[in-house]
Structures are given as structure tokens and as C-alpha cells.
N, C-alpha and C. Protein backbone atom coordinates (compact mmCIF):
# COMPACT_ATOMS: atom_id res chain seq x y z
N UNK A 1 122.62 30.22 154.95
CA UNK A 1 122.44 29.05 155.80
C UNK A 1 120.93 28.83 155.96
N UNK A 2 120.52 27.64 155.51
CA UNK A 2 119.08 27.14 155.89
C UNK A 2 118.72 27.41 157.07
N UNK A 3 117.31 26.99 157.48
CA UNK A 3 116.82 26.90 158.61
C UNK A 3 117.35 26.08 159.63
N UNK A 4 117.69 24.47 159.11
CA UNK A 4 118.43 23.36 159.44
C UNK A 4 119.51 23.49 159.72
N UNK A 5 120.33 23.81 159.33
CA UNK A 5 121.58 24.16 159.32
C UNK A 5 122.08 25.16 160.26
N UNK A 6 120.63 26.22 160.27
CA UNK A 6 121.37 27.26 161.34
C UNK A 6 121.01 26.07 162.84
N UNK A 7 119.88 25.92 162.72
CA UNK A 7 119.70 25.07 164.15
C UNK A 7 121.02 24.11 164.32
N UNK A 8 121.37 23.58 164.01
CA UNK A 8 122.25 22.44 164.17
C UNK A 8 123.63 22.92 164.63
N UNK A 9 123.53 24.10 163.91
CA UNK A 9 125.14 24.94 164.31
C UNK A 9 124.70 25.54 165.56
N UNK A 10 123.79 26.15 165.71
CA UNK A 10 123.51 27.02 167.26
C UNK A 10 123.18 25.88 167.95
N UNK A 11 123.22 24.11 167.80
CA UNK A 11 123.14 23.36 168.85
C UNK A 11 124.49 22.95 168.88
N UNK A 12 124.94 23.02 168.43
CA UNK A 12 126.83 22.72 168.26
C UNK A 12 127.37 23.42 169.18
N UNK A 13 126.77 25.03 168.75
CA UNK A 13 127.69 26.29 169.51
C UNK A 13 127.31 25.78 171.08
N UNK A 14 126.09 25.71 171.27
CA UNK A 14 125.58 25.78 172.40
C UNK A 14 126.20 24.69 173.38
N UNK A 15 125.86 23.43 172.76
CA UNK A 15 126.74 22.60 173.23
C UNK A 15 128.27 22.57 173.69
N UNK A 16 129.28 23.18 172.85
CA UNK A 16 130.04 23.68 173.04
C UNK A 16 130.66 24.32 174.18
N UNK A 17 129.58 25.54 174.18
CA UNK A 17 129.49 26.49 174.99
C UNK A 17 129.03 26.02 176.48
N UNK A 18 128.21 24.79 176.77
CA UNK A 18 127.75 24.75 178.23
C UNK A 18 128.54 23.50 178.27
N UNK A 19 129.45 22.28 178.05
CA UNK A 19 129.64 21.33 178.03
C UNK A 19 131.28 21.30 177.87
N UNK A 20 131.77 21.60 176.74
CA UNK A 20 133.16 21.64 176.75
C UNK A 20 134.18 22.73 177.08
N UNK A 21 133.34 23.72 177.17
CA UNK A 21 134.54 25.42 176.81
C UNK A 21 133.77 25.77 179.13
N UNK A 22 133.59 24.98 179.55
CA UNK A 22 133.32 25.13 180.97
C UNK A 22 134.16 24.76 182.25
N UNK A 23 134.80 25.06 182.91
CA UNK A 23 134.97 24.44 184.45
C UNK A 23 134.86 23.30 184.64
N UNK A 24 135.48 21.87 184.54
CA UNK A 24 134.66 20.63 184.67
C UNK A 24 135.82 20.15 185.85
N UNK A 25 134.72 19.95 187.04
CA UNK A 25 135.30 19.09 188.44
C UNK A 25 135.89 17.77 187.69
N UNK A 26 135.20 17.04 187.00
CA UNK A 26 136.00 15.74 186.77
C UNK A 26 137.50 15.73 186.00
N UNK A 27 137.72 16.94 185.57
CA UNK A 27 139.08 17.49 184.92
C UNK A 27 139.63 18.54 186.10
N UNK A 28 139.77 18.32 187.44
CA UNK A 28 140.31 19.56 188.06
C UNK A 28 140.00 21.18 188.08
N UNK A 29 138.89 21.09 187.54
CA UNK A 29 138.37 22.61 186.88
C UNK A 29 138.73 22.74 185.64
N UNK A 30 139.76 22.00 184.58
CA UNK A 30 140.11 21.90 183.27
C UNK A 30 138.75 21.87 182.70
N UNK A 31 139.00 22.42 181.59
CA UNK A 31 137.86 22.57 180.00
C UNK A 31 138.01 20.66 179.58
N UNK A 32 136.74 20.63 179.42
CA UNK A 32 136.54 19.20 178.55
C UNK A 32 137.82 19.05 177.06
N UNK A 33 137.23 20.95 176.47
CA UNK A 33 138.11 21.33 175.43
C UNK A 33 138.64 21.95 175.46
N UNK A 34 139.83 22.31 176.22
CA UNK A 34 140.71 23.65 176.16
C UNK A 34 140.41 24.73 174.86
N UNK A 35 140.56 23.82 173.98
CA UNK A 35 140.95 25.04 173.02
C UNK A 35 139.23 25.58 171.56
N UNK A 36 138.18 24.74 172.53
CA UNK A 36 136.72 25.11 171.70
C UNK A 36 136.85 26.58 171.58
N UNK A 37 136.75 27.31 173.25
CA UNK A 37 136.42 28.61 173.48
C UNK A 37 136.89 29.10 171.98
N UNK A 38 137.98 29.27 171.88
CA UNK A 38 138.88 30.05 171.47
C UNK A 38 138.65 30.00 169.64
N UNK A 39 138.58 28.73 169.55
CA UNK A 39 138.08 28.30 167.94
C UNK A 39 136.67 28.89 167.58
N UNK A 40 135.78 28.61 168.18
CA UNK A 40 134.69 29.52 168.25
C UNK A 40 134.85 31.17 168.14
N UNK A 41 135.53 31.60 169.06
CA UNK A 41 135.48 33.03 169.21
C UNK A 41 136.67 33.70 167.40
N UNK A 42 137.31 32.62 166.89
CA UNK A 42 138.26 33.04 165.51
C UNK A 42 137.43 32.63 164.48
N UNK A 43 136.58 31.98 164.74
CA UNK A 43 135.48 31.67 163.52
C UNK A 43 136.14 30.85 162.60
N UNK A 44 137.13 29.86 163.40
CA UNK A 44 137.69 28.25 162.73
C UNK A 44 137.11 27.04 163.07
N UNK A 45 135.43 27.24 163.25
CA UNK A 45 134.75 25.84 163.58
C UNK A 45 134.11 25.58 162.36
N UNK A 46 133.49 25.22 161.89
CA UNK A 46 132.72 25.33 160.19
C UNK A 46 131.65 24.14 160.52
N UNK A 47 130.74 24.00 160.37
CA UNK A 47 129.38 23.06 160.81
C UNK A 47 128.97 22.57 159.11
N UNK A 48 129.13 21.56 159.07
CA UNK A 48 128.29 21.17 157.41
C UNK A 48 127.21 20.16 157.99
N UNK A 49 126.36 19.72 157.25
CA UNK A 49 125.27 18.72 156.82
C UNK A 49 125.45 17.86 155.79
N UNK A 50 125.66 16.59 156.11
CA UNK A 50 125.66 15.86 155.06
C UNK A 50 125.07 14.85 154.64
N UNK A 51 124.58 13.82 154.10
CA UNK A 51 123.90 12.40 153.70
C UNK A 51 124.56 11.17 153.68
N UNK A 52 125.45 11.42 153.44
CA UNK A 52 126.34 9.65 153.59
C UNK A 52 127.81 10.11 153.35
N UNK A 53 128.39 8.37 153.37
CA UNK A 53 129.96 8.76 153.39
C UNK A 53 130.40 9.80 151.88
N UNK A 54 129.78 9.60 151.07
CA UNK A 54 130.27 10.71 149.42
C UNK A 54 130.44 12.00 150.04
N UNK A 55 129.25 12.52 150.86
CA UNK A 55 129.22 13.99 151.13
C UNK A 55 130.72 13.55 152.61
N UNK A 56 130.71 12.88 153.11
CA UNK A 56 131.74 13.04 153.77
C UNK A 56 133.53 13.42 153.85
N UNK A 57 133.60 12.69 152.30
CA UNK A 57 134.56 12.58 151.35
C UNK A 57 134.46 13.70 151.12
N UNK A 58 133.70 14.11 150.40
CA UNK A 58 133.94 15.45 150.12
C UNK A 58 134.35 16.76 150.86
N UNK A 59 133.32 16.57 152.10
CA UNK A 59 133.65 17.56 152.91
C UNK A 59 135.61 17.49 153.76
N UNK A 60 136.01 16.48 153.76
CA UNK A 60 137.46 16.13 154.08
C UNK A 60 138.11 16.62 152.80
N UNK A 61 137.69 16.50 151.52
CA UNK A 61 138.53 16.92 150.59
C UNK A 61 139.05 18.27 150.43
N UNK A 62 137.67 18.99 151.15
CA UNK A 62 137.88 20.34 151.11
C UNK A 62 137.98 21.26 152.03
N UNK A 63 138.57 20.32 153.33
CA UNK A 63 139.08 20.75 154.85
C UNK A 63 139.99 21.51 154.30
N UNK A 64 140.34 22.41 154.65
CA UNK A 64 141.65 23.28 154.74
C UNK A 64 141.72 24.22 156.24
N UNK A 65 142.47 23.16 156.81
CA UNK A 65 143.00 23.74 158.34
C UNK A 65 143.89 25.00 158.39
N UNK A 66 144.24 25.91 157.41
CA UNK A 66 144.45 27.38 157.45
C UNK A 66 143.23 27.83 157.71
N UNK A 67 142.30 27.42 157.25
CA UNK A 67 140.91 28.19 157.46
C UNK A 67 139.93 27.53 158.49
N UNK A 68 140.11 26.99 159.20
CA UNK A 68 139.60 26.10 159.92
C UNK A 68 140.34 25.00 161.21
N UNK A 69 140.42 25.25 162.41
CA UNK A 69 140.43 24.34 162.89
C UNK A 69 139.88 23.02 163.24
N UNK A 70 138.42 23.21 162.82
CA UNK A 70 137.81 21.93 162.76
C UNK A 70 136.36 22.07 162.11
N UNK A 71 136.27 21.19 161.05
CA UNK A 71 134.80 20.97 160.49
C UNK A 71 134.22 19.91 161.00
N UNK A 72 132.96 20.37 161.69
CA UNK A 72 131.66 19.26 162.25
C UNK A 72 131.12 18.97 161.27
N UNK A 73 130.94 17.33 160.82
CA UNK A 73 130.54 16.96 159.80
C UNK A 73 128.74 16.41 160.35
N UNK A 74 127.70 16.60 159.92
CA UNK A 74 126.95 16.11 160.77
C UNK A 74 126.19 15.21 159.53
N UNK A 75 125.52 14.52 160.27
CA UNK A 75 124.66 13.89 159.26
C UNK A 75 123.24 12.71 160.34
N UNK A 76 121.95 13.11 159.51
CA UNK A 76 121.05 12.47 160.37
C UNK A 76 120.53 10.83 159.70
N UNK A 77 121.53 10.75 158.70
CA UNK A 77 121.66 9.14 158.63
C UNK A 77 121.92 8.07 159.01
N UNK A 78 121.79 7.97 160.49
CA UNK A 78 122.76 7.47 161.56
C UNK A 78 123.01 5.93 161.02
N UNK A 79 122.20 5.40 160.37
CA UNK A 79 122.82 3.91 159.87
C UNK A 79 123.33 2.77 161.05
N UNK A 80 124.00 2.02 161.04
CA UNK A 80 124.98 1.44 161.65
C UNK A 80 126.19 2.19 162.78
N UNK A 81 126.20 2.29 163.88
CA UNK A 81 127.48 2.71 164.32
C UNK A 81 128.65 2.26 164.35
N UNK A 82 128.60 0.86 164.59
CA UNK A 82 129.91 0.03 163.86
C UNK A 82 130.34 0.02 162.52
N UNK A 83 129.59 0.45 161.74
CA UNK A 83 130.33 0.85 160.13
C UNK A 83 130.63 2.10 160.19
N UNK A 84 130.40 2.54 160.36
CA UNK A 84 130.58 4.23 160.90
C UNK A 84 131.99 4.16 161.65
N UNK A 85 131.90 3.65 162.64
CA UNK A 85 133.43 3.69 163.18
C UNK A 85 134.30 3.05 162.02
N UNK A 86 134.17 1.64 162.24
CA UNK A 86 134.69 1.18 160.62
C UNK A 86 135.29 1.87 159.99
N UNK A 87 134.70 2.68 159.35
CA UNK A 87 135.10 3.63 158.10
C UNK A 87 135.50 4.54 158.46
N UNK A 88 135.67 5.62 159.79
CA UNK A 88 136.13 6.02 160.52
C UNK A 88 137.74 5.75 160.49
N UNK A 89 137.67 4.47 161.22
CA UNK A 89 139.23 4.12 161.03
C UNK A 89 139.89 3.79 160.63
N UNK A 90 139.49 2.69 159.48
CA UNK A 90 139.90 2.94 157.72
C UNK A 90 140.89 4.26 157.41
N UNK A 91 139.60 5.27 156.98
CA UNK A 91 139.89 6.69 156.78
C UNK A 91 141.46 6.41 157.09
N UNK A 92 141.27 7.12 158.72
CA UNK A 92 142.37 7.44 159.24
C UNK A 92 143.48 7.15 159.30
N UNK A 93 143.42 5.50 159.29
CA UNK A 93 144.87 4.76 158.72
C UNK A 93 145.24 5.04 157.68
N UNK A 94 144.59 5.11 156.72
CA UNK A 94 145.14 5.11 155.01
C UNK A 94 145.38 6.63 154.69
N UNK A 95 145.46 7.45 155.63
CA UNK A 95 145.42 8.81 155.08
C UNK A 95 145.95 9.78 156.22
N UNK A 96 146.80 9.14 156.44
CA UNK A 96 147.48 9.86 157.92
C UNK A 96 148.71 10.97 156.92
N UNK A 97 149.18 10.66 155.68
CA UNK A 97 149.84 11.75 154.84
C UNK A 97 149.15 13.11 154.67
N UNK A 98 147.58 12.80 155.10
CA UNK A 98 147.00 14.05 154.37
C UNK A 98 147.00 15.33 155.46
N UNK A 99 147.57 14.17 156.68
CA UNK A 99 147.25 15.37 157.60
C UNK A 99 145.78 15.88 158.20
N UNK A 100 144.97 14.78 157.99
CA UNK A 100 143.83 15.08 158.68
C UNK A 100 143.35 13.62 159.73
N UNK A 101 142.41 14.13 160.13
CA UNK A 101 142.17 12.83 161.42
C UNK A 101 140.64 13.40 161.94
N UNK A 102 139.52 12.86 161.31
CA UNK A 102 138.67 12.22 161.66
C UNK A 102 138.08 11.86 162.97
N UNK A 103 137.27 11.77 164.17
CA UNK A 103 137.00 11.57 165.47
C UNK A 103 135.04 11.50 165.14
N UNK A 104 134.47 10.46 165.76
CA UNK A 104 133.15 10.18 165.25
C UNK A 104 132.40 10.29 166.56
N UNK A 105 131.60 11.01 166.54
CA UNK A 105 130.63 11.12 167.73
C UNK A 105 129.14 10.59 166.98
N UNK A 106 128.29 9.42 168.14
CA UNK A 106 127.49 8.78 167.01
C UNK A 106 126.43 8.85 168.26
N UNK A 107 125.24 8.97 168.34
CA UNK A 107 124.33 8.58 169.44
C UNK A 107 124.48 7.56 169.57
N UNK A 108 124.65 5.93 168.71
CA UNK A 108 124.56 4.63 169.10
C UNK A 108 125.66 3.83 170.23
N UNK A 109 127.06 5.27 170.16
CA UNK A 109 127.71 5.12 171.02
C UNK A 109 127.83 5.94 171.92
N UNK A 110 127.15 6.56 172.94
CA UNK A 110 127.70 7.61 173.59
C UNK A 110 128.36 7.32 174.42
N UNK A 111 129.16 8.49 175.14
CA UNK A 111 130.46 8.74 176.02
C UNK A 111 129.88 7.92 177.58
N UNK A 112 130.70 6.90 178.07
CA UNK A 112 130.81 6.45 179.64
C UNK A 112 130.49 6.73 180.34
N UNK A 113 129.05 6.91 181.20
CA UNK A 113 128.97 7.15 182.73
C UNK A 113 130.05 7.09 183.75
N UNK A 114 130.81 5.79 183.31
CA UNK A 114 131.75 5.82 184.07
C UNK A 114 133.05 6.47 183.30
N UNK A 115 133.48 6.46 183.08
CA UNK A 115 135.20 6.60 182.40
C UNK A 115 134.67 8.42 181.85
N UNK A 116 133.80 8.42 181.31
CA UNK A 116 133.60 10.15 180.58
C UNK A 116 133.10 11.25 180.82
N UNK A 117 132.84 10.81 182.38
CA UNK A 117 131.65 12.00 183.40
C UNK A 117 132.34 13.28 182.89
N UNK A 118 133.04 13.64 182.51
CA UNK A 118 133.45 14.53 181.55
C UNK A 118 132.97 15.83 180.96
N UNK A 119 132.31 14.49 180.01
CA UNK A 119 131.12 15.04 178.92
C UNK A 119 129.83 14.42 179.58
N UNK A 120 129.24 13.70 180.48
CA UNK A 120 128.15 13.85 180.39
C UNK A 120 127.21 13.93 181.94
N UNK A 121 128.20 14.40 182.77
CA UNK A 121 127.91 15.08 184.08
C UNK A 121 127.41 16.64 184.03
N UNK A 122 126.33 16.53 182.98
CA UNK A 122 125.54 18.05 183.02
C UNK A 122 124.53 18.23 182.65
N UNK A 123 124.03 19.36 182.36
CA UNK A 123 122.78 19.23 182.23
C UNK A 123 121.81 19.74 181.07
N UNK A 124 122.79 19.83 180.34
CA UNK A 124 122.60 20.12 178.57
C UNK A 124 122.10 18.96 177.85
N UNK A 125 120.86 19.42 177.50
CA UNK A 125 120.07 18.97 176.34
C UNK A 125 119.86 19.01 175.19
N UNK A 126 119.38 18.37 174.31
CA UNK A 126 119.42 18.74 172.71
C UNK A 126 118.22 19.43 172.10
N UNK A 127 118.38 20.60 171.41
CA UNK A 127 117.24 21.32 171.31
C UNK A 127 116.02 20.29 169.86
N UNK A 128 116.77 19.63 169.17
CA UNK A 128 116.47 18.92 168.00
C UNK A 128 116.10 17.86 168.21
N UNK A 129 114.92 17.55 167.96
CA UNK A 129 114.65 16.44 167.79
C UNK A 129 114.62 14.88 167.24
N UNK A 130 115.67 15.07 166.06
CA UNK A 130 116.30 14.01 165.73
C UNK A 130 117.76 13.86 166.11
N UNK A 131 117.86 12.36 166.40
CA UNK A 131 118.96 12.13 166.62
C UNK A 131 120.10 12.70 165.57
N UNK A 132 121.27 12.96 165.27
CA UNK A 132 122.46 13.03 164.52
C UNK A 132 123.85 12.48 165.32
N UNK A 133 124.83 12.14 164.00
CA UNK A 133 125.90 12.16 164.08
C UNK A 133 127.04 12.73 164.14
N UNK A 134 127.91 13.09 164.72
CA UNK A 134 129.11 14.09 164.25
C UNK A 134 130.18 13.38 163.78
N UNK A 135 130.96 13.82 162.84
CA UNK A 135 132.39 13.52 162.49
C UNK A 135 133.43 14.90 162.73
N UNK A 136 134.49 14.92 163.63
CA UNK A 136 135.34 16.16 163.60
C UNK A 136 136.44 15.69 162.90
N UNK A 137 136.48 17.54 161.52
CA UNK A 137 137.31 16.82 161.23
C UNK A 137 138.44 17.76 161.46
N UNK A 138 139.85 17.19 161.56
CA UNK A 138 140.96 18.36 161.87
C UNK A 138 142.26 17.84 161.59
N UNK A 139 142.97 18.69 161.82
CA UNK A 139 144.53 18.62 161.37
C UNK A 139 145.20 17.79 162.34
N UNK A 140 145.55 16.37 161.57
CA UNK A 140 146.28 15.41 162.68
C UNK A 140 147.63 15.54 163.23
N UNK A 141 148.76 16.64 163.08
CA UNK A 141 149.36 17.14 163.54
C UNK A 141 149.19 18.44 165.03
N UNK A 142 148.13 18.93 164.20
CA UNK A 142 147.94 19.99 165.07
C UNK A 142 147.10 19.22 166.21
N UNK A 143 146.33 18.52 166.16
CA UNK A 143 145.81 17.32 167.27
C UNK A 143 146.95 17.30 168.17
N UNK A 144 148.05 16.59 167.50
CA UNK A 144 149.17 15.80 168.42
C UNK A 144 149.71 16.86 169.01
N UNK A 145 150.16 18.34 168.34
CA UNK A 145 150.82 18.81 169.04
C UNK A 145 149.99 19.60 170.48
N UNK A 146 148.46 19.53 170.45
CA UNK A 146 147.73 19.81 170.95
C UNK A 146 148.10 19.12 172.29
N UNK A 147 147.33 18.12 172.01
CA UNK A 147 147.91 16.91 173.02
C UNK A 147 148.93 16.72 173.98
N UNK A 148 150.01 17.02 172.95
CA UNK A 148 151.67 16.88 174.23
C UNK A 148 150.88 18.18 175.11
N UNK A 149 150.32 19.40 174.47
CA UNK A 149 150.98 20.65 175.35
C UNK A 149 149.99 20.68 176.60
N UNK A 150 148.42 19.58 176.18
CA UNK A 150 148.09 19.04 177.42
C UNK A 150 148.71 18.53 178.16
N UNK A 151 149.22 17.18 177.88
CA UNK A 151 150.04 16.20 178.25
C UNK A 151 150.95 16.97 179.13
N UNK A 152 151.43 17.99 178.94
CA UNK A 152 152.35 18.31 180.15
C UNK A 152 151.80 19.36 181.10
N UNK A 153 150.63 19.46 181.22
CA UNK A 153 149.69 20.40 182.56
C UNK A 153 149.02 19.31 183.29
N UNK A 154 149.42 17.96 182.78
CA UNK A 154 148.44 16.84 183.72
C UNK A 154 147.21 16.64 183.02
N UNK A 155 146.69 17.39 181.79
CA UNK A 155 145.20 17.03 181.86
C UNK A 155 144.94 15.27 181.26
N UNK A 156 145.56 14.39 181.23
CA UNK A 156 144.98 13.32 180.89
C UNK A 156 145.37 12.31 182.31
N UNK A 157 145.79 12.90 183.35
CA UNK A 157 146.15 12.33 184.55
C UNK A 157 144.02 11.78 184.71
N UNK A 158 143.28 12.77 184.69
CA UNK A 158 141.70 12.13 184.84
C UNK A 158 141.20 11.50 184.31
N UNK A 159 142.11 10.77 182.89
CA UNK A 159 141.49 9.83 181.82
C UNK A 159 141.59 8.89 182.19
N UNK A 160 140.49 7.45 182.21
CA UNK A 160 140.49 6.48 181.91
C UNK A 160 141.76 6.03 181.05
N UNK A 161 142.73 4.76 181.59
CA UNK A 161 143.72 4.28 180.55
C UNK A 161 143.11 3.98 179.38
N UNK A 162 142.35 3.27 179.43
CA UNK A 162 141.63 2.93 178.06
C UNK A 162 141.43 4.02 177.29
N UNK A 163 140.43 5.18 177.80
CA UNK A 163 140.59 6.41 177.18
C UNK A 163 141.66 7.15 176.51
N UNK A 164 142.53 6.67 177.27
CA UNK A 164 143.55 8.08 176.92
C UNK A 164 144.14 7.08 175.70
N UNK A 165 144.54 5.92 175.63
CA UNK A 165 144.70 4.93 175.22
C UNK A 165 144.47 5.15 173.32
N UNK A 166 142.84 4.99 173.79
CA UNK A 166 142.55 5.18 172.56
C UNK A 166 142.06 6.85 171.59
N UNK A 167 142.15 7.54 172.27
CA UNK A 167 141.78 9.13 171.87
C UNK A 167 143.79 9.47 172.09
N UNK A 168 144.44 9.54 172.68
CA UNK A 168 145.73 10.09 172.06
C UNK A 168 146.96 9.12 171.64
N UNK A 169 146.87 7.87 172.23
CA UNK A 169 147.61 7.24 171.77
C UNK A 169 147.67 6.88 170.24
N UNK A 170 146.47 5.82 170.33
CA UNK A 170 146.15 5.56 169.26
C UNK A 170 146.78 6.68 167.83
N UNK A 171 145.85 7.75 168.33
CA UNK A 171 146.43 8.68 167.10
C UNK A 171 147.54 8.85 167.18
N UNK A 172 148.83 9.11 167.70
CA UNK A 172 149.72 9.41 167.83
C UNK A 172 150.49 8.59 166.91
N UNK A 173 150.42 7.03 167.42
CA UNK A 173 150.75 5.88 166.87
C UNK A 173 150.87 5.95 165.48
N UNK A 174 149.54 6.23 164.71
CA UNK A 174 149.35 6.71 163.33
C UNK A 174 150.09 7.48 163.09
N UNK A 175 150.39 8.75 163.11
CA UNK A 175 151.52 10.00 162.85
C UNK A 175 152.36 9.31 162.85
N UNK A 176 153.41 8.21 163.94
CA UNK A 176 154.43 8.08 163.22
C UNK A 176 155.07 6.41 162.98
N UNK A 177 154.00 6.33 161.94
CA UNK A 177 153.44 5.22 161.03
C UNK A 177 153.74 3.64 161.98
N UNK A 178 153.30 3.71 163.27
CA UNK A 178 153.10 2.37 163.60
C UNK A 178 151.76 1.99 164.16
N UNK A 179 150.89 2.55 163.52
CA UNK A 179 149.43 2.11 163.89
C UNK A 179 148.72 1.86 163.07
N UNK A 180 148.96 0.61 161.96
CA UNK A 180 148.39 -0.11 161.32
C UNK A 180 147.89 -1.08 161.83
């Protein structure tokens, strides 16, 4: 692992680690991510670097969620964020057979003051100085079934409708093929 590369992953971990895998009042004391801690600690997170959508493609080609619960796709090409989503959800429609599902974290969009205090009621900073992008990528089954087993402890009772709307519905919809 480069120099780059290690930084970017120990800002991942870190992030991770003070932001999602924590205690969060705006979730009842619920984890942002229930299940980061745990992916982290089995060594099924995988961090790549990439340059544009080709290296992106690629890196989805060669997801394999036996070995991985989720690959952070990063890339400091930030481009457009509306094509980025775009292609984002493209992807995801046309390839909901493959069993994977895509989720784009972009600086040009960040998470709600209001609706996502969530994620950004803290006090974690970025050690890097350039902006980047993330793409997660993961198993769109294992998402959903993720989801219900939230879905029944209450944790999306603190979501924004819109939110929940579009982060589980939405996908859901796709899985069983009416979200074209």
C-alpha cells in the first residue's frame, strides 16, 4: 500500500471509527452504522483509489462480497456531482441481477444539517487535504436484508421520510424489479 492509499484508508478507518461505529443521540444512542464496527474488526472493508468511472467498473467487477462486505471506492476526481449521481443510478438500475448496489458520498453533496445530524453532529475532521469522493460498494441483498433487521428495532423511526425514502426504499424497490 502506497503512502496515499495508506492515508486515505486510516482516514476512512478513522472516520468510521469516531462518526459511524459511535453512540449517536440523534439515533437514540443507535450507531450511524450498526454493522461498520464489526466489518472493520473481520477485515471485510477493502479501500481502493481510483481515476474515473473505467477504474470504477472495474473495481465493481471485481467486488466479491464473500470477501468483502464493502469496497470504498475513492477517487479525487470529483468532476460534476450530478453526473456522478447520474451514473450512480444508472449503475444500479441496470444491474440489480448482479447483486451489487453502489451508494455515492461526494463533497459537492454533503449530508443535511437538518434531516442527517446523524452524520454530521461531530467533531471529526479530515486529515487530507484534498477533497475526495466515495462510492460504497456492496451486496444489494445483503443491504436489504440488513435493513429489515434494522427496520424492526425502530432505527429508521429518526429518519427523515425523504431519507428513509430514498436510502431504503428506493433500493428495495430495485430488488424487486419495480424501480425503474
Amino acid at each position: 500500500m502506497n503512502f496515499r492509499h495508506q492515508l486515505i484508508f486510516d482516514e476512512i478507518r478513522e472516520w468510521s471509527r469516531e462518526v459511524l461505529e459511535v453512540s449517536n443521540p440523534h439515533l437514540s444512542g443507535l450507531k450511524a452504522c450498526p454493522y461498520a464496527e464489526n466489518a472493520w474488526r473481520q477485515k471485510r472493508v477493502d479501500v481502493l483509489i481510483g481515476e474515473g468511472p473505467a477504474d470504477l467498473k472495474a473495481t465493481i467487477d471485481n467486488f466479491n462480497s464473500k470477501s468483502f462486505d464493502v469496497t470504498v471506492w475513492v477517487n479525487f476526481n470529483l468532476n460534476r456531482v450530478d453526473l456522478w449521481d447520474r451514473w450512480v443510478q444508472i449503475w444500479n438500475k441496470k444491474n440489480v441481477s448482479r447483486d451489487i448496489h453502489l451508494m455515492l458520498f461526494h463533497p459537492g453533496f454533503p449530508p443535511s444539517e437538518e434531516t442527517e445530524k446523524f452524520l454530521t453532529d461531530n467533531d471529526w475532521e479530515s486529515d487530507v487535504d484534498d477533497d475526495y469522493m466515495m462510492v460504497f460498494i456492496q451486496s444489494l441483498s445483503a443491504l436489504n436484508k440488513a435493513s429489515v433487521a434494522l427496520e424492526s428495532i425502530g432505527y429508521y423511526n429518526h429518519f427523515a421520510d425523504h431519507l428513509y425514502e430514498t436510502l431504503v426504499l428506493d433500493r428495495r424497490r430495485l430488488s424487486y424489479g419495480d424501480g425503474s
